[in-house]
C-alpha atoms as a PDB file:
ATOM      1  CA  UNK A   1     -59.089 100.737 -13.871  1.00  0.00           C
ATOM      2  CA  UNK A   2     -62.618 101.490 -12.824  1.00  0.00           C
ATOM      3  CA  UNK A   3     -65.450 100.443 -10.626  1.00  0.00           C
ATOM      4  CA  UNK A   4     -68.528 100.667 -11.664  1.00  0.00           C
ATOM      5  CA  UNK A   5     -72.420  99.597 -11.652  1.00  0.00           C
ATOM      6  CA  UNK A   6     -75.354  99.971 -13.697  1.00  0.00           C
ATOM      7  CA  UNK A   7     -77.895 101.425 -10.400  1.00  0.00           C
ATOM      8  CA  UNK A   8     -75.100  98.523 -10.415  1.00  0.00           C
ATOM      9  CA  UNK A   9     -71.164  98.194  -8.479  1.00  0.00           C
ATOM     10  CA  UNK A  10     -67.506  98.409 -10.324  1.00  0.00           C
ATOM     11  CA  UNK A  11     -67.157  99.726 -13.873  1.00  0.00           C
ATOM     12  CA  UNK A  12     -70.678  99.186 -15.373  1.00  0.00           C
ATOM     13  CA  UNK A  13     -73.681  97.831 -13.809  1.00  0.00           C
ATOM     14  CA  UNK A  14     -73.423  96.039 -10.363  1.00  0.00           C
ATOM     15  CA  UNK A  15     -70.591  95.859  -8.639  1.00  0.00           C
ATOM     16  CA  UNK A  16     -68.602  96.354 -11.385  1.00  0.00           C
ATOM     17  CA  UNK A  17     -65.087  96.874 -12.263  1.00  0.00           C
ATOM     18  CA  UNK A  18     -64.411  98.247 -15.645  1.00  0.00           C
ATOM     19  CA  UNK A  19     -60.630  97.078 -16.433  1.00  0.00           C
ATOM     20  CA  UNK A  20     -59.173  99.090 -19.347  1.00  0.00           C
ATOM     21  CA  UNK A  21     -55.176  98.412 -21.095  1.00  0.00           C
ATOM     22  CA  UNK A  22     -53.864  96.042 -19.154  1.00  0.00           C
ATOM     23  CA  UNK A  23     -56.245  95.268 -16.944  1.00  0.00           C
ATOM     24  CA  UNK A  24     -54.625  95.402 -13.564  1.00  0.00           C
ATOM     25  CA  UNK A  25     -57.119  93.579 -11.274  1.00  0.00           C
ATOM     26  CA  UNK A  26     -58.988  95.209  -8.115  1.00  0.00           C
ATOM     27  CA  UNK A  27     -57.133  95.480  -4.910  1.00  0.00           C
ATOM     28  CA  UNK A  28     -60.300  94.091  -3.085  1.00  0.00           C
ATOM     29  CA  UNK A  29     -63.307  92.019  -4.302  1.00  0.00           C
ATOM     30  CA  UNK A  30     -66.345  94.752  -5.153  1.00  0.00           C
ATOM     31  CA  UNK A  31     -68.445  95.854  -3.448  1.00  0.00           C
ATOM     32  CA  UNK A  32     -72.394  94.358  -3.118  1.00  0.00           C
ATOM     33  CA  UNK A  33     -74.269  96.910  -5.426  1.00  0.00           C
ATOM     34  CA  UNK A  34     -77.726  98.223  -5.198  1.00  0.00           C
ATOM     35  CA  UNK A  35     -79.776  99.450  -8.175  1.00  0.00           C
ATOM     36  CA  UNK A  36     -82.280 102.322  -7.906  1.00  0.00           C
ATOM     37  CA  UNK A  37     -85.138 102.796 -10.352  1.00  0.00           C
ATOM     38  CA  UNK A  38     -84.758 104.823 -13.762  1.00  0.00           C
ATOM     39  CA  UNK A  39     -86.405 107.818 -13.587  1.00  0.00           C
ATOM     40  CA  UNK A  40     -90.032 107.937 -14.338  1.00  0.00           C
ATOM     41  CA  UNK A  41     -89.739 110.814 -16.973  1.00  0.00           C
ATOM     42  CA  UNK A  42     -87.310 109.339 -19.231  1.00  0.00           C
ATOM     43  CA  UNK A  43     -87.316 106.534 -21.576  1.00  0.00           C
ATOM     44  CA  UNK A  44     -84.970 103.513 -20.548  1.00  0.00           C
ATOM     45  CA  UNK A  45     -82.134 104.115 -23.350  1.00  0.00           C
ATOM     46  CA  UNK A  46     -81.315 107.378 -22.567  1.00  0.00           C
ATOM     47  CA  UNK A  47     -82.111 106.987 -18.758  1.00  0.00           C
ATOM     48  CA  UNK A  48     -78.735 107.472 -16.422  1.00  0.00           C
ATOM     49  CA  UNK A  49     -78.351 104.789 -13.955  1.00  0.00           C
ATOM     50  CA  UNK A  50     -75.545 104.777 -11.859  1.00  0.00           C
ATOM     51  CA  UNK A  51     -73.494 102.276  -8.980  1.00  0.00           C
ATOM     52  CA  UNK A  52     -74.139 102.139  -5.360  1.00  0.00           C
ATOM     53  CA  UNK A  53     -71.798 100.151  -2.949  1.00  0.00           C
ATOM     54  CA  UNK A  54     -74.185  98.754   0.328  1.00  0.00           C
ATOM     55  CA  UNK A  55     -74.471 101.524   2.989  1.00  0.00           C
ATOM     56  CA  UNK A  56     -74.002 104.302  -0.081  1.00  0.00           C
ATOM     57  CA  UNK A  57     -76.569 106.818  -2.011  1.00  0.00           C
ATOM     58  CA  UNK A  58     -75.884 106.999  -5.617  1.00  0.00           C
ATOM     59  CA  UNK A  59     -75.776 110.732  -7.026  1.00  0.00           C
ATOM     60  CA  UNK A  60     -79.518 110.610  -7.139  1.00  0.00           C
ATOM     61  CA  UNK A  61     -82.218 110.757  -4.789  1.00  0.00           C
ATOM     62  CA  UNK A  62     -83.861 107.564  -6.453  1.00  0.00           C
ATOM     63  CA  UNK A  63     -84.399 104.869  -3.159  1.00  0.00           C
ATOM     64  CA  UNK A  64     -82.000 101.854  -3.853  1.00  0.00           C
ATOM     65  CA  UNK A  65     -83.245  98.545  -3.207  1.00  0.00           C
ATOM     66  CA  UNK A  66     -81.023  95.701  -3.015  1.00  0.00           C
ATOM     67  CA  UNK A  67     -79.617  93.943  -6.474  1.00  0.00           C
ATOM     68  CA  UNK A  68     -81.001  90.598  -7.396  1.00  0.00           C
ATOM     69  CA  UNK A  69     -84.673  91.437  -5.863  1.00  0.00           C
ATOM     70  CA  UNK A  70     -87.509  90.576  -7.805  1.00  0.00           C
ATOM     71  CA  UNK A  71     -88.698  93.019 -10.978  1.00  0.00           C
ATOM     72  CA  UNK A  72     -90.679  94.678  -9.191  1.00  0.00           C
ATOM     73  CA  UNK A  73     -92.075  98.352  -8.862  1.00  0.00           C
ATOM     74  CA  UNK A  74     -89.005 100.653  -8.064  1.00  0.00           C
ATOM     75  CA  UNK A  75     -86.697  97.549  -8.912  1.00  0.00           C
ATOM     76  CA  UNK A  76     -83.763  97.289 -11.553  1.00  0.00           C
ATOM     77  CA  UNK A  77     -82.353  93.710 -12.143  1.00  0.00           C
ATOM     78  CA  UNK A  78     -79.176  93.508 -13.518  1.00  0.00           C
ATOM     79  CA  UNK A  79     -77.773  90.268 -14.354  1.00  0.00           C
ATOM     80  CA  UNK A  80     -74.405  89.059 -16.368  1.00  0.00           C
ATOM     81  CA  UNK A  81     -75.104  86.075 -19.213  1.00  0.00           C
ATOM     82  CA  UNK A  82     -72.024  85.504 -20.624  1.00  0.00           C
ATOM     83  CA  UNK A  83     -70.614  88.162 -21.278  1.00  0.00           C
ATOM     84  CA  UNK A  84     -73.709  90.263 -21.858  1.00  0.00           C
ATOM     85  CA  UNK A  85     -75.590  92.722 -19.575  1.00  0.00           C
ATOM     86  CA  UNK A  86     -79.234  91.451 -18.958  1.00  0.00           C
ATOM     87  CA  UNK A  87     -81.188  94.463 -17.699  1.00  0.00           C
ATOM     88  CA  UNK A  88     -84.583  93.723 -16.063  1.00  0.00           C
ATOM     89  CA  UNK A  89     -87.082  96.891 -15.500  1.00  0.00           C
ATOM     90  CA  UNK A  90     -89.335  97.358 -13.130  1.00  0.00           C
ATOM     91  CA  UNK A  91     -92.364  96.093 -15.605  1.00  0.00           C
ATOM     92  CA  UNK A  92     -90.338  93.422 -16.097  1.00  0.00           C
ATOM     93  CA  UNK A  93     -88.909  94.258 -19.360  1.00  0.00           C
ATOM     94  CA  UNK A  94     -85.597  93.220 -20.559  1.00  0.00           C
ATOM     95  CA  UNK A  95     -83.750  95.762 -22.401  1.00  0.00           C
ATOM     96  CA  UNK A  96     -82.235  94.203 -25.860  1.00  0.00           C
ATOM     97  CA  UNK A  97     -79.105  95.479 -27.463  1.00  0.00           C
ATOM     98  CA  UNK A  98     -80.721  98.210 -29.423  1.00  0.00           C
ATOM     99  CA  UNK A  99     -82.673  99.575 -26.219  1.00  0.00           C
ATOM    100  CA  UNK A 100     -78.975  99.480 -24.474  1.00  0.00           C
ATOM    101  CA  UNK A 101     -77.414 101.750 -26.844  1.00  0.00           C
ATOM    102  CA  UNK A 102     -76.960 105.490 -25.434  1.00  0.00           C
ATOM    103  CA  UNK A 103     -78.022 104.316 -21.814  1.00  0.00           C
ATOM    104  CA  UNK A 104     -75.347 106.024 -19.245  1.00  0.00           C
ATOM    105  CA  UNK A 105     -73.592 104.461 -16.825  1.00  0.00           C
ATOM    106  CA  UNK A 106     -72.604 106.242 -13.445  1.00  0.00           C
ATOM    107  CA  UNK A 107     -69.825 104.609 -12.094  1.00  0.00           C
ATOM    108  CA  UNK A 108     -67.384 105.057  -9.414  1.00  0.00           C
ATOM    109  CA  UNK A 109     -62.993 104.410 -10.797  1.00  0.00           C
ATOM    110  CA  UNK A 110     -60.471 103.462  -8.660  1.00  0.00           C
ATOM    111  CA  UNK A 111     -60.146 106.606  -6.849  1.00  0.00           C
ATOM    112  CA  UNK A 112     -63.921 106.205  -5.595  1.00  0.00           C
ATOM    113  CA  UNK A 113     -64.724 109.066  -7.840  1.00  0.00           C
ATOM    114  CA  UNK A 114     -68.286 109.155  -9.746  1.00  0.00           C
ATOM    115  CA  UNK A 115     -67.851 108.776 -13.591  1.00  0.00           C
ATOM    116  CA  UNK A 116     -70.341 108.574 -16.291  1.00  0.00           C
ATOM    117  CA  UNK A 117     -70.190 105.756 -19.056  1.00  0.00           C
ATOM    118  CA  UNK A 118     -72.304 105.728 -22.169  1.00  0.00           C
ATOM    119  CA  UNK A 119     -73.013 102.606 -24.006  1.00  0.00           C
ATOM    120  CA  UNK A 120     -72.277 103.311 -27.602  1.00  0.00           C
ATOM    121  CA  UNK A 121     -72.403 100.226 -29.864  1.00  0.00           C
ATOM    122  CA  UNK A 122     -73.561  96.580 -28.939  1.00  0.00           C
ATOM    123  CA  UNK A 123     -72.317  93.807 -31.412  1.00  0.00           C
ATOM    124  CA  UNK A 124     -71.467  90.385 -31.378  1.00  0.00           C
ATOM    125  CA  UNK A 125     -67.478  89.254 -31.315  1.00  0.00           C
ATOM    126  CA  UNK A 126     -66.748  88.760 -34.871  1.00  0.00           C
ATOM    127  CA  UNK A 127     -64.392  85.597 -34.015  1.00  0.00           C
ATOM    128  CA  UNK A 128     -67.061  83.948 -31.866  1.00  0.00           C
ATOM    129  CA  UNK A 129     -70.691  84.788 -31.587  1.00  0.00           C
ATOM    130  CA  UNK A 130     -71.528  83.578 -28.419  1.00  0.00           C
ATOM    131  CA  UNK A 131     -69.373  86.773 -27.215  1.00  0.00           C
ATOM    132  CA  UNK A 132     -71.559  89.928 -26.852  1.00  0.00           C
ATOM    133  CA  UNK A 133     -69.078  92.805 -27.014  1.00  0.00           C
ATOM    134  CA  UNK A 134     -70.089  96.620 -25.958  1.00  0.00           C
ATOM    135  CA  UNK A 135     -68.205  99.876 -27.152  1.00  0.00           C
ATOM    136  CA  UNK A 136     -67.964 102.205 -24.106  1.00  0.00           C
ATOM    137  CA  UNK A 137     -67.035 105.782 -23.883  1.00  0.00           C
ATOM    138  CA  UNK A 138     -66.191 107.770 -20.778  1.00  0.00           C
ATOM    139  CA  UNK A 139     -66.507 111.365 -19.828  1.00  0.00           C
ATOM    140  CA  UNK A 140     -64.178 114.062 -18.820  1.00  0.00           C
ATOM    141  CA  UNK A 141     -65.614 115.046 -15.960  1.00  0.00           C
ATOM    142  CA  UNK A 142     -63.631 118.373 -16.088  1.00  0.00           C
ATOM    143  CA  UNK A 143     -64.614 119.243 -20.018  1.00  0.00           C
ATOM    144  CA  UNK A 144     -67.553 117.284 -20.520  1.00  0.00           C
ATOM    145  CA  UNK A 145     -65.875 115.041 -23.524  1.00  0.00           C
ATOM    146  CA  UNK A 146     -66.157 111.868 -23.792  1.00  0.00           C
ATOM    147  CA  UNK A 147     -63.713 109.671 -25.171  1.00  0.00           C
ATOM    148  CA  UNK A 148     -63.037 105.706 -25.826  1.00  0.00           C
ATOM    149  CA  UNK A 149     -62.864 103.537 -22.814  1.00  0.00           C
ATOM    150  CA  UNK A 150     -60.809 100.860 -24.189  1.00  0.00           C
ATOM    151  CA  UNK A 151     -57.790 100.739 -25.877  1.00  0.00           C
ATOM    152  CA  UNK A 152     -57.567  98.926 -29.011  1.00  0.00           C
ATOM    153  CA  UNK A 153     -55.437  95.422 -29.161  1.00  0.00           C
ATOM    154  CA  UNK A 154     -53.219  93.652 -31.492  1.00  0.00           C
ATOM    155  CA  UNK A 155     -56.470  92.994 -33.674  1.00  0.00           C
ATOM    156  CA  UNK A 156     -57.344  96.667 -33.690  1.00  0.00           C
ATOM    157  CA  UNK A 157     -60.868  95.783 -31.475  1.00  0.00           C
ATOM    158  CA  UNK A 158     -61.708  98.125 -28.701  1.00  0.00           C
ATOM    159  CA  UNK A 159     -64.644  96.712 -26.915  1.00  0.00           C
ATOM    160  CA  UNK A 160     -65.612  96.054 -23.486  1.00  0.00           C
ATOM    161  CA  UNK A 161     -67.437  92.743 -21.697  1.00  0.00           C
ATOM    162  CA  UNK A 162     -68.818  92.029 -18.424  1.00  0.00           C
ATOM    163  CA  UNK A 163     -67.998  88.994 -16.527  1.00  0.00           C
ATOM    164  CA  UNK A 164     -69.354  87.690 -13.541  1.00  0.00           C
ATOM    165  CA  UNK A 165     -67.113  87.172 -10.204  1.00  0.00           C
ATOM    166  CA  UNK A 166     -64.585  89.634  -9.133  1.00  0.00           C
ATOM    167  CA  UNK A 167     -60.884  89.351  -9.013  1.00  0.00           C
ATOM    168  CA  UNK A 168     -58.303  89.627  -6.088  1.00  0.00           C
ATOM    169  CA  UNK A 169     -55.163  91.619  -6.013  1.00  0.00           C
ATOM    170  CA  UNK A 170     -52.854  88.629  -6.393  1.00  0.00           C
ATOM    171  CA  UNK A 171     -54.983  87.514  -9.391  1.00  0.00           C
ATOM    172  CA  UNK A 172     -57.659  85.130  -8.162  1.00  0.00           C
ATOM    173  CA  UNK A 173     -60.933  85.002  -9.852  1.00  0.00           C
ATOM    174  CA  UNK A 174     -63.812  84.732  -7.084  1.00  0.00           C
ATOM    175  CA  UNK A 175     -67.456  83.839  -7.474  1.00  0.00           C
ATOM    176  CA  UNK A 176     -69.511  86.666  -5.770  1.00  0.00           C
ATOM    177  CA  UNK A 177     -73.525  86.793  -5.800  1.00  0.00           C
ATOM    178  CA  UNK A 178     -74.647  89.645  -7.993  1.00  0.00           C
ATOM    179  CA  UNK A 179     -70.904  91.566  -8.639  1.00  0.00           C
ATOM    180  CA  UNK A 180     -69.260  90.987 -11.699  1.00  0.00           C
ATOM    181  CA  UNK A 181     -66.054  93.030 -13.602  1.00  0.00           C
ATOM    182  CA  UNK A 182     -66.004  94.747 -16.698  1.00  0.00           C
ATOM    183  CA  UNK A 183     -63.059  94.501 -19.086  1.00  0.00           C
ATOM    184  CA  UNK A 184     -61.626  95.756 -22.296  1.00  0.00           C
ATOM    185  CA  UNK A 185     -60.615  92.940 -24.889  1.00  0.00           C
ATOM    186  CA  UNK A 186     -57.293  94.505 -25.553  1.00  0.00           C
ATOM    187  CA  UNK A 187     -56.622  93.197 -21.595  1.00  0.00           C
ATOM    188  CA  UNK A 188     -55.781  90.007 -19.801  1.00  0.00           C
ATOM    189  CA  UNK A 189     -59.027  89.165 -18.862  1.00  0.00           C
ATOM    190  CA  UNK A 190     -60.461  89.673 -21.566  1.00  0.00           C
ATOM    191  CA  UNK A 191     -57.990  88.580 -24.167  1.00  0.00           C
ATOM    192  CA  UNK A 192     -58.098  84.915 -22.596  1.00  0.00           C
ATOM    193  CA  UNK A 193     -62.138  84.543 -22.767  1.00  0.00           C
ATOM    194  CA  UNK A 194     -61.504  85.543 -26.494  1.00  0.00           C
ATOM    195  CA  UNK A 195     -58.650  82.779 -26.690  1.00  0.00           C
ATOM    196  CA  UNK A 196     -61.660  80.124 -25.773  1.00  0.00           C
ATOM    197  CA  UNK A 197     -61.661  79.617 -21.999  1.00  0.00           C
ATOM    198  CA  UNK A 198     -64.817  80.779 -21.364  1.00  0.00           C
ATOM    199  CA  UNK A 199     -64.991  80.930 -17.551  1.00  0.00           C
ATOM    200  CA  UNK A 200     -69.004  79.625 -17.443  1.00  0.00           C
ATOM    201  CA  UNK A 201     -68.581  76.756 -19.681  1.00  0.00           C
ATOM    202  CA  UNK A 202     -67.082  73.455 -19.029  1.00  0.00           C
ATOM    203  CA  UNK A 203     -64.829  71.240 -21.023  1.00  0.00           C
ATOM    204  CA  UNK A 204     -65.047  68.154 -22.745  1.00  0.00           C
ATOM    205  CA  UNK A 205     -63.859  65.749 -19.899  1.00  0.00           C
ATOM    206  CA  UNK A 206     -66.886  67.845 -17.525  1.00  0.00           C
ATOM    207  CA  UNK A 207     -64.391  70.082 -15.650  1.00  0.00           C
ATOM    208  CA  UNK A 208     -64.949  73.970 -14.821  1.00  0.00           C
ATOM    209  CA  UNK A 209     -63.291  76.372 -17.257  1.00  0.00           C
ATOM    210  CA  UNK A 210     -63.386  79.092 -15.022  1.00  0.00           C
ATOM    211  CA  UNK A 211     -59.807  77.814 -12.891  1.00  0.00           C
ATOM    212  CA  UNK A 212     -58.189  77.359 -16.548  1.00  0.00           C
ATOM    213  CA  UNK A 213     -59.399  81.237 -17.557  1.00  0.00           C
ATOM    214  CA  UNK A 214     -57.701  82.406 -14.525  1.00  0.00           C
ATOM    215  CA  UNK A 215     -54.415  80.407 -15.263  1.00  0.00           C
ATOM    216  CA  UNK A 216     -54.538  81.873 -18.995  1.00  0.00           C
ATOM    217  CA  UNK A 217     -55.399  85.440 -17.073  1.00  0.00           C
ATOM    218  CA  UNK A 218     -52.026  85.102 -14.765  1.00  0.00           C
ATOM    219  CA  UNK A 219     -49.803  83.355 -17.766  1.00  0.00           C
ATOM    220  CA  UNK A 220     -50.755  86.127 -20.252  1.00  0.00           C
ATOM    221  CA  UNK A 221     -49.971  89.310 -17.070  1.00  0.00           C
ATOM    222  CA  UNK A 222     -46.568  87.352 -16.547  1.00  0.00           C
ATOM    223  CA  UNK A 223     -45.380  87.568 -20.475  1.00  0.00           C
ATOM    224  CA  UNK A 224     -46.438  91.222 -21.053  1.00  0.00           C
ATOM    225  CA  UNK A 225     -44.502  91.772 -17.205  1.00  0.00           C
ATOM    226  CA  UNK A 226     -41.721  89.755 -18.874  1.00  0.00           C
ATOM    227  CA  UNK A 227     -41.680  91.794 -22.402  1.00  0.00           C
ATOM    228  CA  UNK A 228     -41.985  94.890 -20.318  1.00  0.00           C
ATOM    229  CA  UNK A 229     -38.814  94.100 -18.357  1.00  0.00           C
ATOM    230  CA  UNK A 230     -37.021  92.808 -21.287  1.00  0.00           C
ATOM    231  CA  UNK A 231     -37.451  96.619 -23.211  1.00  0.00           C
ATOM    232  CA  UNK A 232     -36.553  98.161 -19.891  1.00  0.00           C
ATOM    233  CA  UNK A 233     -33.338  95.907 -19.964  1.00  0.00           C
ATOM    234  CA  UNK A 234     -32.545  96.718 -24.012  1.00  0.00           C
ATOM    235  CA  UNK A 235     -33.895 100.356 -24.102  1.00  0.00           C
ATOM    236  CA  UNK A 236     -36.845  99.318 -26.576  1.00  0.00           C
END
């Protein structure tokens, strides 16, 4: 698992936490992010932008200012629709999915140490297209490589997707201003937005998906701990 933030917090932009395989879930909610400007002498898709927790420097010297400010001069927006990344620069543009590809993330993993992840491939989830989906690759910080992020699932699709809230060690799924997890779709989390309960939308009779996505989320964490017990047990 990873935390991140795009000049944003666990795994990927903001407060982010990238979850990859299985998607074990964050011992503690993440942290408030800050985003720093791109640099001036660089054009936005190849620009780095990297996480900052509140009271911490990213590797740069760029000033932070706090996440969810205005657009402003200086100012990066980063904002979760879905399960897409909304980027707002300082001019007030919003990067599209094209403009996203090769942007780097700097983000910080479970071990608080800084790692960079680059945005390969934006698509839309071939089984429903409200579902933006991103292909992520992280680097070796020791060789330089970089190499998938995700894992691919039963379907053979490795892709990432943000979601907003954050998510407790004993599996809750908690609304936090401006912080939001990142997580492959061969994982929990992700695997039950992809199974239809979309935690932003509502059902029919008016009630709040997002308690039934964390139900799926804990159901789906208890069979694979069940199957993994089970092939303990028979030496599978």
């Amino acid at each position: 698992m990873f935390r991140a933030g795009l000049r944003g917090g666990r795994w990927g932009l903001l407060g982010v936490a990238l979850l990859a395989g299985c998607d074990a879930p964050a011992s503690e909610p993440a942290p408030k992010a800050t985003l720093a400007a791109l640099p001036a002498d660089e054009p936005a898709t190849k620009a780095e932008v990297g996480a900052v927790a509140a009271g911490e420097r990213a590797p740069t010297e760029a000033p932070p200012v706090t996440q969810g400010s205005p657009a402003s001069a200086g100012a990066l927006k980063v904002e979760i629709d879905k399960t897409a990344f909304r980027i707002t620069l300082p001019d007030g543009h919003v990067l599209s999915d094209k403009e996203m590809i090769g942007v780097v993330l700097t983000v910080r993993d479970e071990d608080s140490a800084w790692r960079k992840v680059r945005v390969e491939k934006v698509e839309v989830d071939p089984r429903d297209p409200e579902f933006t989906l991103y292909e992520l690759s992280v680097q070796n910080p020791q060789t330089g490589a970089w190499a998938p992020m995700c894992a691919p699932g039963p379907d053979g699709l490795a892709r990432a997707m943000p979601l907003a809230g954050t998510w407790t060690g004993d599996g809750r799924h908690e609304a936090a201003e401006g912080a939001f997890n990142v997580t492959c779709t061969s994982g929990a989390i992700g695997k039950c937005v992809r199974f239809g309960y979309k935690p932003w939308a509502t059902a029919r009779d008016g009630s709040n998906l997002w308690d039934y996505h964390q139900a799926c989320v804990r159901m789906v964490r208890a069979t694979i701990a069940a199957t993994a017990r089970r092939r303990r047990r028979t030496g599978c």
